[in-house]
Structures are given as C-alpha cells and as structure tokens.
C-alpha atoms as a PDB file:
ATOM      1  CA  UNK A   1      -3.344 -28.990   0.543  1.00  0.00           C
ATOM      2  CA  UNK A   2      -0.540 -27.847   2.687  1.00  0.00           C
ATOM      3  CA  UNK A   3       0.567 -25.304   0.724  1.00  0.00           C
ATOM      4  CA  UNK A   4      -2.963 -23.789   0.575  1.00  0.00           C
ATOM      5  CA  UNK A   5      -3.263 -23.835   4.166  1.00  0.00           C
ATOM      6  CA  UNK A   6       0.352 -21.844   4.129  1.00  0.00           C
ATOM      7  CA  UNK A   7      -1.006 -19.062   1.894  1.00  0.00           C
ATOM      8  CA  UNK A   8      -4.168 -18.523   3.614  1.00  0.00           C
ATOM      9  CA  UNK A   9      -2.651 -18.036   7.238  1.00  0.00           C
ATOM     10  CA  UNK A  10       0.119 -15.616   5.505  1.00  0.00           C
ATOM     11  CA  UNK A  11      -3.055 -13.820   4.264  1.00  0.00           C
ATOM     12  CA  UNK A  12      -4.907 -13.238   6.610  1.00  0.00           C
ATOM     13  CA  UNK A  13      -1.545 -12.542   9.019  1.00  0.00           C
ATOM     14  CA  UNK A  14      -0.563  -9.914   6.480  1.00  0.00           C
ATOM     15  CA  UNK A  15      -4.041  -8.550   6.169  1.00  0.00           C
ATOM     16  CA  UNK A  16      -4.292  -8.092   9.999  1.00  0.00           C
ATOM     17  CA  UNK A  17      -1.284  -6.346  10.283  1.00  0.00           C
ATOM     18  CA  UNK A  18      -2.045  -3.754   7.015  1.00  0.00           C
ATOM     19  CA  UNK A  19      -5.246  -3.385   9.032  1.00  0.00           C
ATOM     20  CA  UNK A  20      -4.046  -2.208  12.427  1.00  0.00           C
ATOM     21  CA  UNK A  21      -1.486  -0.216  10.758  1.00  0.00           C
ATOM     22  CA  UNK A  22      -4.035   1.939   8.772  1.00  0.00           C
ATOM     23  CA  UNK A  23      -6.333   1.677  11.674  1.00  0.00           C
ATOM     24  CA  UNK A  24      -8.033   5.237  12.830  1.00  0.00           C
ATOM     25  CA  UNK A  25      -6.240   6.844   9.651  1.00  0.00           C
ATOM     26  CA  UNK A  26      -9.641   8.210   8.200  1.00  0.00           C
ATOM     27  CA  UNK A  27      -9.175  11.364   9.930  1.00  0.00           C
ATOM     28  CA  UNK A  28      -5.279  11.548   8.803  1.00  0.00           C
ATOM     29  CA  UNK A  29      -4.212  14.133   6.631  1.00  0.00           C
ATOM     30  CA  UNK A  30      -4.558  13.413   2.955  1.00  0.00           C
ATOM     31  CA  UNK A  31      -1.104  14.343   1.051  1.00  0.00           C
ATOM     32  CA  UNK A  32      -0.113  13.785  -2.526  1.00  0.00           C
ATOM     33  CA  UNK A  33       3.146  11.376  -2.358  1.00  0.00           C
ATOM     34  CA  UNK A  34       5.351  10.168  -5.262  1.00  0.00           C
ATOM     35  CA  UNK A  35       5.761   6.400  -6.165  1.00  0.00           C
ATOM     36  CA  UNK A  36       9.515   5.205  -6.016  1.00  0.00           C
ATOM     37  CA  UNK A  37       9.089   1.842  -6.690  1.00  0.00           C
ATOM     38  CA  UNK A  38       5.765  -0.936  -7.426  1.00  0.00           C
ATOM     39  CA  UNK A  39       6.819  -4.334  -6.752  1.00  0.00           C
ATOM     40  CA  UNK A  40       5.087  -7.567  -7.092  1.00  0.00           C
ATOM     41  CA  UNK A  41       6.270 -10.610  -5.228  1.00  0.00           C
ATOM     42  CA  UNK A  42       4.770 -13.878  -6.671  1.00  0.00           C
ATOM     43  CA  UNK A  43       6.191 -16.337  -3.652  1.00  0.00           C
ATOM     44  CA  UNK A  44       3.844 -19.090  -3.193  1.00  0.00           C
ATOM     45  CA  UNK A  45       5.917 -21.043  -0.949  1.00  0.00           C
ATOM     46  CA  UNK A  46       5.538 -20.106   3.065  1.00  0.00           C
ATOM     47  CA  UNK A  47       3.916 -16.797   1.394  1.00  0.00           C
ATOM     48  CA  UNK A  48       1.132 -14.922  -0.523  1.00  0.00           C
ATOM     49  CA  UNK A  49       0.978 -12.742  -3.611  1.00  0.00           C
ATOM     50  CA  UNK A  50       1.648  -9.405  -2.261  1.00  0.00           C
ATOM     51  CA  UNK A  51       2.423  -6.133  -3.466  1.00  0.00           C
ATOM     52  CA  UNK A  52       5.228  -3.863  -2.403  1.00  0.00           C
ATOM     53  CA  UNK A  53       5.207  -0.254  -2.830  1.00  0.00           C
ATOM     54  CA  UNK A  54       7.870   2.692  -1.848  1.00  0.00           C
ATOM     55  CA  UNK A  55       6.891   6.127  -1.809  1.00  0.00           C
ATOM     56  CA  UNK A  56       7.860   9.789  -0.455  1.00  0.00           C
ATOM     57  CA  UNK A  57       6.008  12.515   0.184  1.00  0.00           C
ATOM     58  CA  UNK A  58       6.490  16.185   1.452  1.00  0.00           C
ATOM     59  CA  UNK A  59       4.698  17.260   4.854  1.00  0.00           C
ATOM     60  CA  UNK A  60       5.623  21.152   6.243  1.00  0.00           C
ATOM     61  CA  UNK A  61       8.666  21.296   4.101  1.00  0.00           C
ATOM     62  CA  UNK A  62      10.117  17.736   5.627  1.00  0.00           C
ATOM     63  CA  UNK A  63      10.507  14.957   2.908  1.00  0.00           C
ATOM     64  CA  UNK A  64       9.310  11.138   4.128  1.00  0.00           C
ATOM     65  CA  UNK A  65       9.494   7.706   3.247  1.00  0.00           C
ATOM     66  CA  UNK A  66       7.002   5.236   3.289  1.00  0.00           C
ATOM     67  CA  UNK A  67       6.228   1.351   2.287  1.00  0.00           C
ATOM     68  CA  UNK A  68       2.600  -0.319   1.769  1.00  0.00           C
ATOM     69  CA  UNK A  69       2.540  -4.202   1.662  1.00  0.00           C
ATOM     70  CA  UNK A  70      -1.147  -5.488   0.051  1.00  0.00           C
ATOM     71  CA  UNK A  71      -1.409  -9.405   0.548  1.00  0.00           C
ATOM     72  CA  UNK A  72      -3.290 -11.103  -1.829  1.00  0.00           C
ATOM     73  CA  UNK A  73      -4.983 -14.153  -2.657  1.00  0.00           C
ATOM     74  CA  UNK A  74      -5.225 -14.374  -6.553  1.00  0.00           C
ATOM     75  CA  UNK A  75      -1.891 -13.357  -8.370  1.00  0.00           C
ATOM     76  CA  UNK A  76      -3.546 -11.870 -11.414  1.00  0.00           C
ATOM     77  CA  UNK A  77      -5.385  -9.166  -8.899  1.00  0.00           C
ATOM     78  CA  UNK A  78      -1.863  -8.336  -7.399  1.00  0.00           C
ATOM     79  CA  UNK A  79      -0.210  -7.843 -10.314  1.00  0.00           C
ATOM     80  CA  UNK A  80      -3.181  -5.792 -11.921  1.00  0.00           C
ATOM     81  CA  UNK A  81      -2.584  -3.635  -8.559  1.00  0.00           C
ATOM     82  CA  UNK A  82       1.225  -3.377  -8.913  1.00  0.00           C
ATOM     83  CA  UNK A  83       0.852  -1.878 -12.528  1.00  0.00           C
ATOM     84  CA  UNK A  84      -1.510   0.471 -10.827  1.00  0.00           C
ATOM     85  CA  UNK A  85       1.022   2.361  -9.521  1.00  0.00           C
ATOM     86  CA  UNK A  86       3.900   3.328 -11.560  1.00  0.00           C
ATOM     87  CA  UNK A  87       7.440   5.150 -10.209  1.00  0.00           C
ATOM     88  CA  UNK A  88       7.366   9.108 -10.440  1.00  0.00           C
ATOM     89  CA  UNK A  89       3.622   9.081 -10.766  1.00  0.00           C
ATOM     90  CA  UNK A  90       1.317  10.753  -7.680  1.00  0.00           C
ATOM     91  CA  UNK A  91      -0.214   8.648  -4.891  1.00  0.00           C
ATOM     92  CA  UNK A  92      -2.580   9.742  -2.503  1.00  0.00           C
ATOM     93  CA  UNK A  93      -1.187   8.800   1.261  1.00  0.00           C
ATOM     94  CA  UNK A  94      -2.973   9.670   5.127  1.00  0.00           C
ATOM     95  CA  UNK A  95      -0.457  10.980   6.918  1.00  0.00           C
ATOM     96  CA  UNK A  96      -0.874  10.784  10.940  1.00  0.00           C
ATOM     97  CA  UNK A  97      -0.690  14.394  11.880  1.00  0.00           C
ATOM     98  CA  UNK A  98       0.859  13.976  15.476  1.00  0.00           C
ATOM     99  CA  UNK A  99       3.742  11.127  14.020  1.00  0.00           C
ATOM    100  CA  UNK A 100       4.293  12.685  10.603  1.00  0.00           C
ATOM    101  CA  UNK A 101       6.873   9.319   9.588  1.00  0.00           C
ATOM    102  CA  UNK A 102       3.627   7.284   9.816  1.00  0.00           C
ATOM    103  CA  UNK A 103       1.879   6.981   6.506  1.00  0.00           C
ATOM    104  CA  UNK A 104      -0.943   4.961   5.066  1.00  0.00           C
ATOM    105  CA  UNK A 105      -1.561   4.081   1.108  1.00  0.00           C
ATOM    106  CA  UNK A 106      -5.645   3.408   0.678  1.00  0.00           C
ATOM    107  CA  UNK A 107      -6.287   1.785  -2.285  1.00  0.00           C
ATOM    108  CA  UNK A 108      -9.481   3.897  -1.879  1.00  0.00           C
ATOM    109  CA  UNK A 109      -8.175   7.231  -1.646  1.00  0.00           C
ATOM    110  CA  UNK A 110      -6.634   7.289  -5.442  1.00  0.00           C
ATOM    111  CA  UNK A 111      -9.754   7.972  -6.518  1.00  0.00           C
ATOM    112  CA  UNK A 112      -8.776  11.361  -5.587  1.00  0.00           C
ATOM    113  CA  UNK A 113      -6.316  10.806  -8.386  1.00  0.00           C
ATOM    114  CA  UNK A 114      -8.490   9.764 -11.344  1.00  0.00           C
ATOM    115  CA  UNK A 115     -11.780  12.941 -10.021  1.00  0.00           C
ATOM    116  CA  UNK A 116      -8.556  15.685 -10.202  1.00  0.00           C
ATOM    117  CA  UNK A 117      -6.979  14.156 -13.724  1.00  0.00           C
ATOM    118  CA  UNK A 118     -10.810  14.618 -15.453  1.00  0.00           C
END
C-alpha cells in the first residue's frame, strides 16, 4: 500500500510542476523542434512512470535546447507515449517569445504534425 501511496504523490508532484511550467503558453509561439532523445523511465520505487524527452529547435537563427518530463500513472500509456516520439523526427514546441530558452512540448499540439503529413 505504501508504495502506491509513493507513486501517487510523485504524480501528482510531477504533474503540478509540468503544469505551472507550461502555464500561460497557449499564446507562445508554435515552432517545429527536432527530437534528440525519447526516454522512458519505468522506476516504481520513490517514483512514477515518466517520460523523458530532449529536443532542439531553431528560433531567429539561435539554436535551443529543451527537456519535457510527462509523469504517468499506467506504464503501458508511458511507454506508448515514449515511442511516440522518435530521435531526428519533428516536434511541435511553444516557445515563450520574451524568454526564447523557455520551451513547452504539448502532447496536443502534434496534431499539427499528423494535419501537415496528410
């Protein structure tokens, strides 16, 4: 039971702060970004199922890095999310205007991916 308790508050912890960092990003700019790496991370113990992913993208000729963290609850939904997004392949990222080296990955926004590829 312990260890149940332990996943949920690393949840929801993770979840609040992948929440507040994407917070007022709907009116970010939308930029095409590259994956560098997808990485699921299966720990259990102290930990959730969560999802790792690296990417770069290119904003008025300056090239970024940025990192998006997705807790989970279910493993089999985090993995189907880390094969999702394969390295060299396009992402969709919000991009704060005024702090260009902050960056958001919306699950929700690749479907800007999958309207320009039919």
């Amino acid at each position: 039971m312990g260890v149940i308790i332990d996943v949920l508050i690393a949840y929801l912890i993770k979840l609040i702060v992948r929440l507040g960092r994407a917070r007022g990003s709907n009116n970010w700019r939308l930029v095409t970004a590259t994956i560098a790496a997808s990485q699921f991370d299966d720990n259990w113990i102290w930990n959730c199922p969560t999802v790792h992913i690296a990417y770069t993208y290119q904003l008025d000729g300056e090239t970024y890095k940025g990192k998006d963290s997705k807790p989970f609850l279910f493993s089999r939904f985090g993995e189907k999310d880390a094969e999702r997004f394969k390295p060299g392949e396009p992402a969709m990222v919000r991009v704060d205007p005024h702090a260009p080296k902050r960056s958001v990955l919306r699950r929700a926004d690749q479907a800007h991916l999958i309207e320009a590829a039919d």
